[in-house]
PDB file of N, CA and C in Angstrom:
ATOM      1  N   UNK A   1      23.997  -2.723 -41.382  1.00  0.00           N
ATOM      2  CA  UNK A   1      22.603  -2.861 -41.029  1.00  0.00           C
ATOM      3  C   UNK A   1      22.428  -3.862 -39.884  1.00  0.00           C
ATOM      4  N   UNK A   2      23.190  -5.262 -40.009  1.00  0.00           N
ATOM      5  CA  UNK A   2      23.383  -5.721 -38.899  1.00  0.00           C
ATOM      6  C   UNK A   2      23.404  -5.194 -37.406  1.00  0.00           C
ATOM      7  N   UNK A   3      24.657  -4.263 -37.522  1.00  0.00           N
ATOM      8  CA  UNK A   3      24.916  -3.903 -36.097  1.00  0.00           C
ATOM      9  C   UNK A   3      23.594  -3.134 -35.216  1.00  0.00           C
ATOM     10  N   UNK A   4      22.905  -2.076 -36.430  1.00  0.00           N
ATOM     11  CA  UNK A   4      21.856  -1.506 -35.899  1.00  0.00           C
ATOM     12  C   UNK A   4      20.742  -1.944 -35.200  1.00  0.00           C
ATOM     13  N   UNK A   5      20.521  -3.054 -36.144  1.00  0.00           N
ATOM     14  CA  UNK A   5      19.427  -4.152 -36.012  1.00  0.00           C
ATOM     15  C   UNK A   5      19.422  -4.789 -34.320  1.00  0.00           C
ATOM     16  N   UNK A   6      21.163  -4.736 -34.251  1.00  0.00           N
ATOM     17  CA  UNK A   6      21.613  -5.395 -32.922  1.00  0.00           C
ATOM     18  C   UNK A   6      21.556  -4.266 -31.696  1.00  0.00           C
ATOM     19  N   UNK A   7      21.783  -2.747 -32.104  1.00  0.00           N
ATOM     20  CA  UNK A   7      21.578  -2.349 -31.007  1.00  0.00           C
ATOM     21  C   UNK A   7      19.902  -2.330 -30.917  1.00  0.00           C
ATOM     22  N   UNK A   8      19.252  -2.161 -31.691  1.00  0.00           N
ATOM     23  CA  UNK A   8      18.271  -1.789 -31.658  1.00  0.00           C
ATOM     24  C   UNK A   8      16.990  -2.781 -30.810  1.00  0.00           C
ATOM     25  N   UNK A   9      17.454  -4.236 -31.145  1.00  0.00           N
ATOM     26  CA  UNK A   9      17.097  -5.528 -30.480  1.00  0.00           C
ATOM     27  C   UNK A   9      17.423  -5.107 -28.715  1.00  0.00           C
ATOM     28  N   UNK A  10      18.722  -4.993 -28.750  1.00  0.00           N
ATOM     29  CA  UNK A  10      19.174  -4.673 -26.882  1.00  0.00           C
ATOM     30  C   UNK A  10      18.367  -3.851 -26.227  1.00  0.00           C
ATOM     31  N   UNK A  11      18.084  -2.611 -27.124  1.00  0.00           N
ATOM     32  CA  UNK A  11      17.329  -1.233 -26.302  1.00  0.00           C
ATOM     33  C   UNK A  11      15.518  -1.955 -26.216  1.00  0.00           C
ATOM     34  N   UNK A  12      15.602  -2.682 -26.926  1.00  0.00           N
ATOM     35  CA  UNK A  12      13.965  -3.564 -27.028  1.00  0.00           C
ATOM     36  C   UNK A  12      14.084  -4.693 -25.993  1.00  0.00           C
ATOM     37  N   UNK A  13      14.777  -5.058 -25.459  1.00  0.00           N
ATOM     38  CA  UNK A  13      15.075  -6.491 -24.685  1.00  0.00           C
ATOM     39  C   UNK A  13      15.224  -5.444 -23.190  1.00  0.00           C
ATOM     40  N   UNK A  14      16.433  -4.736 -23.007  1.00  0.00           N
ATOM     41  CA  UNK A  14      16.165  -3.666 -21.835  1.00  0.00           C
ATOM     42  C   UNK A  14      14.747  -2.972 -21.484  1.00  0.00           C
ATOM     43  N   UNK A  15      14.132  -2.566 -22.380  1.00  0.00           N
ATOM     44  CA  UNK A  15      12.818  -2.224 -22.275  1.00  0.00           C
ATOM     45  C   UNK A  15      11.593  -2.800 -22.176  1.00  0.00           C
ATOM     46  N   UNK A  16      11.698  -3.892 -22.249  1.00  0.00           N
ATOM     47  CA  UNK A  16      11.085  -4.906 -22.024  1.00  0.00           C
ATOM     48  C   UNK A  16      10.813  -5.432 -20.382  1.00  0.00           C
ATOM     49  N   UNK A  17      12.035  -5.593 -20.344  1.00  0.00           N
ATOM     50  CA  UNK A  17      12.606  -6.331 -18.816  1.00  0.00           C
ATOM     51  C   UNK A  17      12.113  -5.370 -17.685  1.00  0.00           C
ATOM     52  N   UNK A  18      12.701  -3.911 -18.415  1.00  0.00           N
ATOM     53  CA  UNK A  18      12.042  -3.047 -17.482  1.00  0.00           C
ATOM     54  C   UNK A  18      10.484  -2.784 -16.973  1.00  0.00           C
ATOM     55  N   UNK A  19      10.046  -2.641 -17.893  1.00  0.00           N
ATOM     56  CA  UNK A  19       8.307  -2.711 -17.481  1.00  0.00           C
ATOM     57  C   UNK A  19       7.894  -3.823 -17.070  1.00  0.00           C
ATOM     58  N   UNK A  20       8.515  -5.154 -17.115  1.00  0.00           N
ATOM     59  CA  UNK A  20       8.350  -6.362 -16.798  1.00  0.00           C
ATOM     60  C   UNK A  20       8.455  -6.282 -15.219  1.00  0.00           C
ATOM     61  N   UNK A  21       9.764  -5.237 -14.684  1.00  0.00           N
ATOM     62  CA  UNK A  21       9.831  -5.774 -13.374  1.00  0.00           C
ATOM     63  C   UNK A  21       8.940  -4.428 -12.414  1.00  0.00           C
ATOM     64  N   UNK A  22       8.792  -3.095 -13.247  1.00  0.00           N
ATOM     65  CA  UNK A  22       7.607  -2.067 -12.808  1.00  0.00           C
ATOM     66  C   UNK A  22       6.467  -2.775 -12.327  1.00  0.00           C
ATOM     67  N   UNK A  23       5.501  -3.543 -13.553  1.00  0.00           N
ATOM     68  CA  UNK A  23       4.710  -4.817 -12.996  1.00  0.00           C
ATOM     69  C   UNK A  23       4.618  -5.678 -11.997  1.00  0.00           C
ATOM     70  N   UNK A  24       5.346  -6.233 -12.333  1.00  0.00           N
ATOM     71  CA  UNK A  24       5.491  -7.326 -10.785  1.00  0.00           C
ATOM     72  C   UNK A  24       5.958  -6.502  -9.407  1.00  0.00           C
ATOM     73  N   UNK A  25       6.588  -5.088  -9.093  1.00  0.00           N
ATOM     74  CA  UNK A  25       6.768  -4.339  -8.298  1.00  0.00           C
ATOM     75  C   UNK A  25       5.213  -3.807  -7.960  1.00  0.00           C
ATOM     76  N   UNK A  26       4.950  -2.892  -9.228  1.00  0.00           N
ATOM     77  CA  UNK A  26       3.412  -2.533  -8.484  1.00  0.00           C
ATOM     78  C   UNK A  26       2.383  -3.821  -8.223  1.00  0.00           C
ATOM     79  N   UNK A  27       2.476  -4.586  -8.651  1.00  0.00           N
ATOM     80  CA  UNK A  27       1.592  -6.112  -8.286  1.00  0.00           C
ATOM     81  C   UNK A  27       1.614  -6.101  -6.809  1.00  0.00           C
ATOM     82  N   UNK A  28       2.834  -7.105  -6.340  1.00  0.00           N
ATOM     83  CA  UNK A  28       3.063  -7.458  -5.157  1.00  0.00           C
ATOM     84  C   UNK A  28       3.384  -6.148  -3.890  1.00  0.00           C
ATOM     85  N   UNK A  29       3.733  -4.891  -4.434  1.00  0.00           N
ATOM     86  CA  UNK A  29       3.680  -4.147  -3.518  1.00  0.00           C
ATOM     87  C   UNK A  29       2.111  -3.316  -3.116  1.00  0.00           C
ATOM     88  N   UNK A  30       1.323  -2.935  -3.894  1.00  0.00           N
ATOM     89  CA  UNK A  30       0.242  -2.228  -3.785  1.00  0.00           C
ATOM     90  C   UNK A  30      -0.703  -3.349  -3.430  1.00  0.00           C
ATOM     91  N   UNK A  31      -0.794  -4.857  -3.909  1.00  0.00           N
ATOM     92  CA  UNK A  31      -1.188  -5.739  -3.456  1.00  0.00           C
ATOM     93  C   UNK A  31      -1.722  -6.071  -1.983  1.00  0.00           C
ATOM     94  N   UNK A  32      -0.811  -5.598  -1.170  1.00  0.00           N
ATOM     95  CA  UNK A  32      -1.402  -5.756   0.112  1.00  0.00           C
ATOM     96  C   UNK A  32      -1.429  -4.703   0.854  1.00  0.00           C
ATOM     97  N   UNK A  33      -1.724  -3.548   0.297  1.00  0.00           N
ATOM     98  CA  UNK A  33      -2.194  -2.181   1.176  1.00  0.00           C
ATOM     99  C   UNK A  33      -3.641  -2.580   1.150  1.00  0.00           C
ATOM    100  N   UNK A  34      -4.332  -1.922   2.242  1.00  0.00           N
ATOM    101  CA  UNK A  34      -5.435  -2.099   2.858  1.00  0.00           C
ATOM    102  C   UNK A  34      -6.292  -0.789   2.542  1.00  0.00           C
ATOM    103  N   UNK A  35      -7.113  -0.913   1.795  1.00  0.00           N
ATOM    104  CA  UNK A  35      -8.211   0.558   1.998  1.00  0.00           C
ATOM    105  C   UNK A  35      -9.406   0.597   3.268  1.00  0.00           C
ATOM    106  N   UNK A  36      -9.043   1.727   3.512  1.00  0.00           N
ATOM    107  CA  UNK A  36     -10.224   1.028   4.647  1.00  0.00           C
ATOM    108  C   UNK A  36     -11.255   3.044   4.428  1.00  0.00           C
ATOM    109  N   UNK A  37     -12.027   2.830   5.308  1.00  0.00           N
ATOM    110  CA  UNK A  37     -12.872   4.061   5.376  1.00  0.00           C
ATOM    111  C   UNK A  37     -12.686   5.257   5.813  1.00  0.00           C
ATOM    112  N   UNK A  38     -12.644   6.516   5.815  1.00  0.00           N
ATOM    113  CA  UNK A  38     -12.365   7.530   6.632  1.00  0.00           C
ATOM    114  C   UNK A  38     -12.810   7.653   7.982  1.00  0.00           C
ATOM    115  N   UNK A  39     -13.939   6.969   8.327  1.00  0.00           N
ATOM    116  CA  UNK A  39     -14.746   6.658   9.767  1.00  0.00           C
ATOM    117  C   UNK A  39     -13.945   6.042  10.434  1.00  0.00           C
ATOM    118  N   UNK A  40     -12.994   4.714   9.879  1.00  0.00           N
ATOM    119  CA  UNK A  40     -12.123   3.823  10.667  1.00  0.00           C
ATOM    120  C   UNK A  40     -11.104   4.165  10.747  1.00  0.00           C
ATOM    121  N   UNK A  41     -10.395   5.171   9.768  1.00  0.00           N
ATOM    122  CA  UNK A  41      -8.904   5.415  10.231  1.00  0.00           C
ATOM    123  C   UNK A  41      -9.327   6.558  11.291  1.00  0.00           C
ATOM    124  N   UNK A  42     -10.500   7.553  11.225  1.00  0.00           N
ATOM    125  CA  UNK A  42     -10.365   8.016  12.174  1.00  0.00           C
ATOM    126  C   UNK A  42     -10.525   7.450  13.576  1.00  0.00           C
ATOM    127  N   UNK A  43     -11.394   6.698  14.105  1.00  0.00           N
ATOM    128  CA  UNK A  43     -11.388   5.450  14.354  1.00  0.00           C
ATOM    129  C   UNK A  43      -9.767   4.815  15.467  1.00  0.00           C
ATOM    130  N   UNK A  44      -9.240   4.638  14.527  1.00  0.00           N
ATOM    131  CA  UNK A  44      -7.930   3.942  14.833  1.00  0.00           C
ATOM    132  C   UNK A  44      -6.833   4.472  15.073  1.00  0.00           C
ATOM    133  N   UNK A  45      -6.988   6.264  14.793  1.00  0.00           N
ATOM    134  CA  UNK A  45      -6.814   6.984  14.778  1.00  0.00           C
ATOM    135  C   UNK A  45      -6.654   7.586  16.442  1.00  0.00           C
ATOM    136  N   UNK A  46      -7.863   7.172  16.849  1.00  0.00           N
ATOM    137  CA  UNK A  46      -8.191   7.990  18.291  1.00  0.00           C
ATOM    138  C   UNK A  46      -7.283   6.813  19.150  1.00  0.00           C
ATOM    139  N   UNK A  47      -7.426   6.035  18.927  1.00  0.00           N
ATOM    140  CA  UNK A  47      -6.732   4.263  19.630  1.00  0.00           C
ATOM    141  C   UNK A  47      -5.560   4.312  19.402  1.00  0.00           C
ATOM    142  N   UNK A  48      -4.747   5.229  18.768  1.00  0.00           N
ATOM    143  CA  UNK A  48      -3.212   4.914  18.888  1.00  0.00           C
ATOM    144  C   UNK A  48      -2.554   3.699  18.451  1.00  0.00           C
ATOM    145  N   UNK A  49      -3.672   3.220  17.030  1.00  0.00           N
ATOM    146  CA  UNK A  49      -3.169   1.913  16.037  1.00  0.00           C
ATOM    147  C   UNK A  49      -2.860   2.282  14.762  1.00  0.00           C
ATOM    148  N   UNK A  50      -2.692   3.296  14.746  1.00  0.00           N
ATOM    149  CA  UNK A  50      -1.696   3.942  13.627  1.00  0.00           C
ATOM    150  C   UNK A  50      -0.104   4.202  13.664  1.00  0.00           C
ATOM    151  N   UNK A  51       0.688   4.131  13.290  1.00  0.00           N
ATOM    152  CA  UNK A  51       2.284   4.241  13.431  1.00  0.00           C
ATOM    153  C   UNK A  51       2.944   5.780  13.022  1.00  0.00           C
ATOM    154  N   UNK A  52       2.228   5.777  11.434  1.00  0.00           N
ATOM    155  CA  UNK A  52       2.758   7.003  10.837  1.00  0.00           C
ATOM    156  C   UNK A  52       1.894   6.929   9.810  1.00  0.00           C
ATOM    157  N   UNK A  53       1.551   8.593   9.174  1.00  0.00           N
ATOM    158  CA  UNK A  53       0.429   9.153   8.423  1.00  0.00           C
ATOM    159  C   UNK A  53       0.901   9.807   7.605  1.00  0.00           C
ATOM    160  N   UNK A  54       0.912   9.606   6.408  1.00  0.00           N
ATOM    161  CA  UNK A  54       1.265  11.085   5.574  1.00  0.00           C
ATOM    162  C   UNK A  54      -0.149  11.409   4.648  1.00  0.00           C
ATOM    163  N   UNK A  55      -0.209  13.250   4.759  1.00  0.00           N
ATOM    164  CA  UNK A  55      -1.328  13.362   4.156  1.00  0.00           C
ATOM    165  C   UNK A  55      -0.974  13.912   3.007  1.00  0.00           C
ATOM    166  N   UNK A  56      -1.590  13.232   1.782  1.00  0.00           N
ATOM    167  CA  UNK A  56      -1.548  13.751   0.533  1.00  0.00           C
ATOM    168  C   UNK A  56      -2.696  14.846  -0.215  1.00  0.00           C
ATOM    169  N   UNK A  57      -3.200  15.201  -1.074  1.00  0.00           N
ATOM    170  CA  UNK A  57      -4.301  15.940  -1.812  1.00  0.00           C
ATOM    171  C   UNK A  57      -5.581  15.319  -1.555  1.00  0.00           C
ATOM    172  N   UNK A  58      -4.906  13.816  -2.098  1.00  0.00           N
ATOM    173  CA  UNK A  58      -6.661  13.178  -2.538  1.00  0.00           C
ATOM    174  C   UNK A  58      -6.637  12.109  -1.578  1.00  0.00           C
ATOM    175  N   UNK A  59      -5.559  11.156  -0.738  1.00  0.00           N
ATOM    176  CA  UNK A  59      -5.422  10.551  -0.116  1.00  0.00           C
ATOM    177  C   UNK A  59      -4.185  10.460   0.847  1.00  0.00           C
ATOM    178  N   UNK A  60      -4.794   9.575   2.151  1.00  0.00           N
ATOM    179  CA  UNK A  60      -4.103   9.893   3.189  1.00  0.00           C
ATOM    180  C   UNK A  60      -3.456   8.633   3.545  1.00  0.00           C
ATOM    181  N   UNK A  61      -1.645   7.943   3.806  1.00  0.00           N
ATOM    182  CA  UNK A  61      -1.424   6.838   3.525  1.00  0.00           C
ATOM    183  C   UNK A  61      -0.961   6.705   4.634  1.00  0.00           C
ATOM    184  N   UNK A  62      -0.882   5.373   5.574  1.00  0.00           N
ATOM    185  CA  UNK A  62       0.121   5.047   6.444  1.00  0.00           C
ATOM    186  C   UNK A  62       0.234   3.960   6.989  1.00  0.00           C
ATOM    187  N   UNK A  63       0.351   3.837   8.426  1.00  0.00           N
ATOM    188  CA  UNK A  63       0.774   1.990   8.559  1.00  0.00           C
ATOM    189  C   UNK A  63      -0.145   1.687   9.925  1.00  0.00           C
ATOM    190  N   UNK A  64      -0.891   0.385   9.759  1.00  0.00           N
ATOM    191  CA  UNK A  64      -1.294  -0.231  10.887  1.00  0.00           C
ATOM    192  C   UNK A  64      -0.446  -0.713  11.560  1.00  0.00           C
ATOM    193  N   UNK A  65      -0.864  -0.349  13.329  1.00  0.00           N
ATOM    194  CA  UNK A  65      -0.126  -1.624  14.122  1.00  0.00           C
ATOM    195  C   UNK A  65      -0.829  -2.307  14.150  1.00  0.00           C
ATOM    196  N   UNK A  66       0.124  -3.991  14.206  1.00  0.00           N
ATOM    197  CA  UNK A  66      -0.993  -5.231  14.243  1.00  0.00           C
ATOM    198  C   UNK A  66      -1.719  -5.245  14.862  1.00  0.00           C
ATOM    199  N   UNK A  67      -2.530  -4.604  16.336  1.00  0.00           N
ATOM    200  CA  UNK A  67      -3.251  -4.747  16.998  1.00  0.00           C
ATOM    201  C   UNK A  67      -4.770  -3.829  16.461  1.00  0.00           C
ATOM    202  N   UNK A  68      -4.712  -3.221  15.310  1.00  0.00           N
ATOM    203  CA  UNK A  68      -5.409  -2.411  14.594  1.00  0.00           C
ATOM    204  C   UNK A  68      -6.304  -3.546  13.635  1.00  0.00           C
ATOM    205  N   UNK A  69      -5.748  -4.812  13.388  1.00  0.00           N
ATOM    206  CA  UNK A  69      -6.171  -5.516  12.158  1.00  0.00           C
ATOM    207  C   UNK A  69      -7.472  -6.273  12.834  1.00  0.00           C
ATOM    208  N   UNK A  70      -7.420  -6.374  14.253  1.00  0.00           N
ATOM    209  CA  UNK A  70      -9.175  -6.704  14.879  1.00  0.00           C
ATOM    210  C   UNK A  70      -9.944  -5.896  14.869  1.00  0.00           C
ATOM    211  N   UNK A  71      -9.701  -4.548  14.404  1.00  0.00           N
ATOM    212  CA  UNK A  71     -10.697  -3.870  14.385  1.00  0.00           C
ATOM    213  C   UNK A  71     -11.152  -3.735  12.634  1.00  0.00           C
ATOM    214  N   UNK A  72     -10.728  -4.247  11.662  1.00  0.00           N
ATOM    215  CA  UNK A  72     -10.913  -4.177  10.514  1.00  0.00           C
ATOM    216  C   UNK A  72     -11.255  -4.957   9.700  1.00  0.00           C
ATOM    217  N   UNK A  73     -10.569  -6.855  10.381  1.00  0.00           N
ATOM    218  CA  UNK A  73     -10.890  -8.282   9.554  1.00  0.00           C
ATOM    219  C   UNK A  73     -11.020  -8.719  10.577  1.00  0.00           C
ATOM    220  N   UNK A  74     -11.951  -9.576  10.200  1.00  0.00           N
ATOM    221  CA  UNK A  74     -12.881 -10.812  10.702  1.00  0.00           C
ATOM    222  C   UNK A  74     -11.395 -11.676  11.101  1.00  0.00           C
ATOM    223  N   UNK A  75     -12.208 -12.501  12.434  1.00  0.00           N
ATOM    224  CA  UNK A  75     -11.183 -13.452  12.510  1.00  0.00           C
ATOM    225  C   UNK A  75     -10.679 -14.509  12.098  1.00  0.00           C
ATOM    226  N   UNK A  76     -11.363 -15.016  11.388  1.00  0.00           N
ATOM    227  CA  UNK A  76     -10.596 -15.654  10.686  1.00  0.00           C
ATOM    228  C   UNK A  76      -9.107 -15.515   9.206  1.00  0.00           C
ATOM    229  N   UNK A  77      -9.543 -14.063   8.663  1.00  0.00           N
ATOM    230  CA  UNK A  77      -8.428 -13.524   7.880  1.00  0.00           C
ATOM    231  C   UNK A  77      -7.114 -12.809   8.659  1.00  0.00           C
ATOM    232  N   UNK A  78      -7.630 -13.181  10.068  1.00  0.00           N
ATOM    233  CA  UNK A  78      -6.229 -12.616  10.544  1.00  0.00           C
ATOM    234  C   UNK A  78      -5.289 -13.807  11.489  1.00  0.00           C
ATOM    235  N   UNK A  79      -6.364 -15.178  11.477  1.00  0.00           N
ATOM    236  CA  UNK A  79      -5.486 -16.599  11.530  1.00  0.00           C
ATOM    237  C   UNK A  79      -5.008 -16.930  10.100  1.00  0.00           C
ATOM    238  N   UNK A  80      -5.385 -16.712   8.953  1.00  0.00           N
ATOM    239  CA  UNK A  80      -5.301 -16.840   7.829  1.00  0.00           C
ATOM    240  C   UNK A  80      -4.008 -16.199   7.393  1.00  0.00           C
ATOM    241  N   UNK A  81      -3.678 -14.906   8.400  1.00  0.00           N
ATOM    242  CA  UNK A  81      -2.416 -14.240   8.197  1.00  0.00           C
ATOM    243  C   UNK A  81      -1.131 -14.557   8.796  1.00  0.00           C
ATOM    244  N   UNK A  82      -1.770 -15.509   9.589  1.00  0.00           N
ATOM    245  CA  UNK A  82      -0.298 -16.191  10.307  1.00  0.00           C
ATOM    246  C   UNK A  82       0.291 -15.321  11.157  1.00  0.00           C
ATOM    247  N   UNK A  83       1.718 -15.051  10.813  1.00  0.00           N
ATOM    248  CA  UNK A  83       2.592 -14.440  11.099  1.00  0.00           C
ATOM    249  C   UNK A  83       2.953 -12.633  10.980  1.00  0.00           C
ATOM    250  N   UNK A  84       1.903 -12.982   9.314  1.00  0.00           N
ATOM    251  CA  UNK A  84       2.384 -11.983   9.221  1.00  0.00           C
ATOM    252  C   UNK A  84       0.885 -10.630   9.940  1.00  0.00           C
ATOM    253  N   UNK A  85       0.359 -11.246  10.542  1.00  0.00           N
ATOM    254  CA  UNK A  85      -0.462 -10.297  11.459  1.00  0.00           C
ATOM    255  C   UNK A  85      -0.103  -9.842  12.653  1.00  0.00           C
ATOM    256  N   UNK A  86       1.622  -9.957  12.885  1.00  0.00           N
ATOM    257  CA  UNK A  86       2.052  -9.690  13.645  1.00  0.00           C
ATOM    258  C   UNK A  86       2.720  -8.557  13.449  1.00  0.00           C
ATOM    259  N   UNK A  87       2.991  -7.936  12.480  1.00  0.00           N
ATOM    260  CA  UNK A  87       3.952  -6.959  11.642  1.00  0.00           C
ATOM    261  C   UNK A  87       2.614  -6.013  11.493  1.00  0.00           C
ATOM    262  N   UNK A  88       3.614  -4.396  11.122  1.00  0.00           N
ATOM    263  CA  UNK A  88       2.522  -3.083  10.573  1.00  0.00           C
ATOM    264  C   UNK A  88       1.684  -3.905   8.918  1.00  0.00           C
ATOM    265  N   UNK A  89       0.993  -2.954   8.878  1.00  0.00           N
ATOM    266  CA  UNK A  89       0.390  -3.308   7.299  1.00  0.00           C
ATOM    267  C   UNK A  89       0.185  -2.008   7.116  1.00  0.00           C
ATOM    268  N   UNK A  90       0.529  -1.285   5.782  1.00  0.00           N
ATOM    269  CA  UNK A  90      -0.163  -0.301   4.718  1.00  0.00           C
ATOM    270  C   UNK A  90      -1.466   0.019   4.915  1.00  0.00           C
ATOM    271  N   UNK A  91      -1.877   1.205   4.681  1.00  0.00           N
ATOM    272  CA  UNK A  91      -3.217   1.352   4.327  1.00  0.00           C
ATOM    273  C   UNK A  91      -3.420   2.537   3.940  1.00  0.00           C
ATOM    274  N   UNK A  92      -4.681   2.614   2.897  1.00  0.00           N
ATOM    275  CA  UNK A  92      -4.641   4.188   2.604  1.00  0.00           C
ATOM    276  C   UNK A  92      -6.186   4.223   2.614  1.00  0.00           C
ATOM    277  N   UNK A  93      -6.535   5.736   2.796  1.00  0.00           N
ATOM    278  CA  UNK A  93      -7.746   6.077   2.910  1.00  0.00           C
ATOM    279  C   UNK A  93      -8.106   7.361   2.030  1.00  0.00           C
ATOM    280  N   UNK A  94      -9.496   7.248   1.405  1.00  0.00           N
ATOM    281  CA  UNK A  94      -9.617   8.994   0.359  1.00  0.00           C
ATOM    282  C   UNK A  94      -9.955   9.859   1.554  1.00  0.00           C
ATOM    283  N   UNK A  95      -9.544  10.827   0.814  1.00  0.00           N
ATOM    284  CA  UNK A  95      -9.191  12.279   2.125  1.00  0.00           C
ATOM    285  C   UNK A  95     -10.058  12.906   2.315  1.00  0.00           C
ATOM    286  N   UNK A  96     -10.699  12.995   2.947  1.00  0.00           N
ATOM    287  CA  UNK A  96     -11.809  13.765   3.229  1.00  0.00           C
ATOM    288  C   UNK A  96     -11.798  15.367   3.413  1.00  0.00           C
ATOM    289  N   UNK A  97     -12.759  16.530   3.305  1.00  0.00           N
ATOM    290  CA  UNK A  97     -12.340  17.568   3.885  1.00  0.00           C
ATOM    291  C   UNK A  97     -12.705  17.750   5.486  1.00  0.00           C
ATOM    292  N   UNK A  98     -11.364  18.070   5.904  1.00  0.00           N
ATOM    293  CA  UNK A  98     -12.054  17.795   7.794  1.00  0.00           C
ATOM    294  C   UNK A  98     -10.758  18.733   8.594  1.00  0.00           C
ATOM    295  N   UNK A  99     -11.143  20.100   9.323  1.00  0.00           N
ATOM    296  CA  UNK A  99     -10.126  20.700   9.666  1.00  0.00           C
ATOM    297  C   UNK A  99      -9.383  20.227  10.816  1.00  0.00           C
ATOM    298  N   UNK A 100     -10.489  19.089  11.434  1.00  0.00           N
ATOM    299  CA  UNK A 100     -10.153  18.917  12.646  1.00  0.00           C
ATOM    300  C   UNK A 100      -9.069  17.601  12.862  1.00  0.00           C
ATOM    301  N   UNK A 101      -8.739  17.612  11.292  1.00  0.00           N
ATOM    302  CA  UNK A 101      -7.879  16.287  11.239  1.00  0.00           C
ATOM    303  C   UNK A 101      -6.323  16.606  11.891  1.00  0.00           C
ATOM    304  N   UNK A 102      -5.798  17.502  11.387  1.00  0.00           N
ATOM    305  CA  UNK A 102      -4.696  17.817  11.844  1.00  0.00           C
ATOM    306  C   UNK A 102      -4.567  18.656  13.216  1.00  0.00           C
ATOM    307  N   UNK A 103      -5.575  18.790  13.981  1.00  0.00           N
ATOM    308  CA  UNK A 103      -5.801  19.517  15.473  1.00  0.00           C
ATOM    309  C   UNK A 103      -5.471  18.196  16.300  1.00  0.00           C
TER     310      UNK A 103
END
């Protein structure tokens, strides 16, 4: 009964750890994607401050270039960003129906 007890503890301690680090993955990664509006990615869109787009069903995901983040935050959240407003950022937008998106 022991031993069972013991595997049974491990598969509870592994399972544990695991959803532990799912968490802190979706935390800090989804954490700093940016939602912004369908008006502005189209928007940013026309300006050539987008990198890469993938379109999904319900939403459309991809990456700012830093020169995209004045058109979205105030200036002061983008001294606030230091460094790292120098790098792409995430962003996703809900998908609108629009044929003329992919023309």
């Amino acid at each position: 009964m022991d031993k069972k007890f013991q595997q049974m503890s491990s598969w509870y301690f592994i399972a544990t750890i695991t959803v532990l680090v799912l968490l802190m993955q979706n935390f800090f990664v989804t954490a700093n994607v940016e939602t912004i509006s369908y008006s502005q990615f189209k928007s940013l869109l026309k300006k050539g401050q987008i990198s890469d787009v993938v379109i999904g069903e319900s939403t459309i995901r991809g990456t700012l270039k830093p020169e995209a983040l004045s058109e979205i935050y105030p200036q002061e959240k983008i001294k606030a960003l230091g460094e790292k407003a120098k790098t792409t950022h995430p962003f996703i937008v809900v998908r609108v129906a629009d044929s003329a998106l992919t023309a």
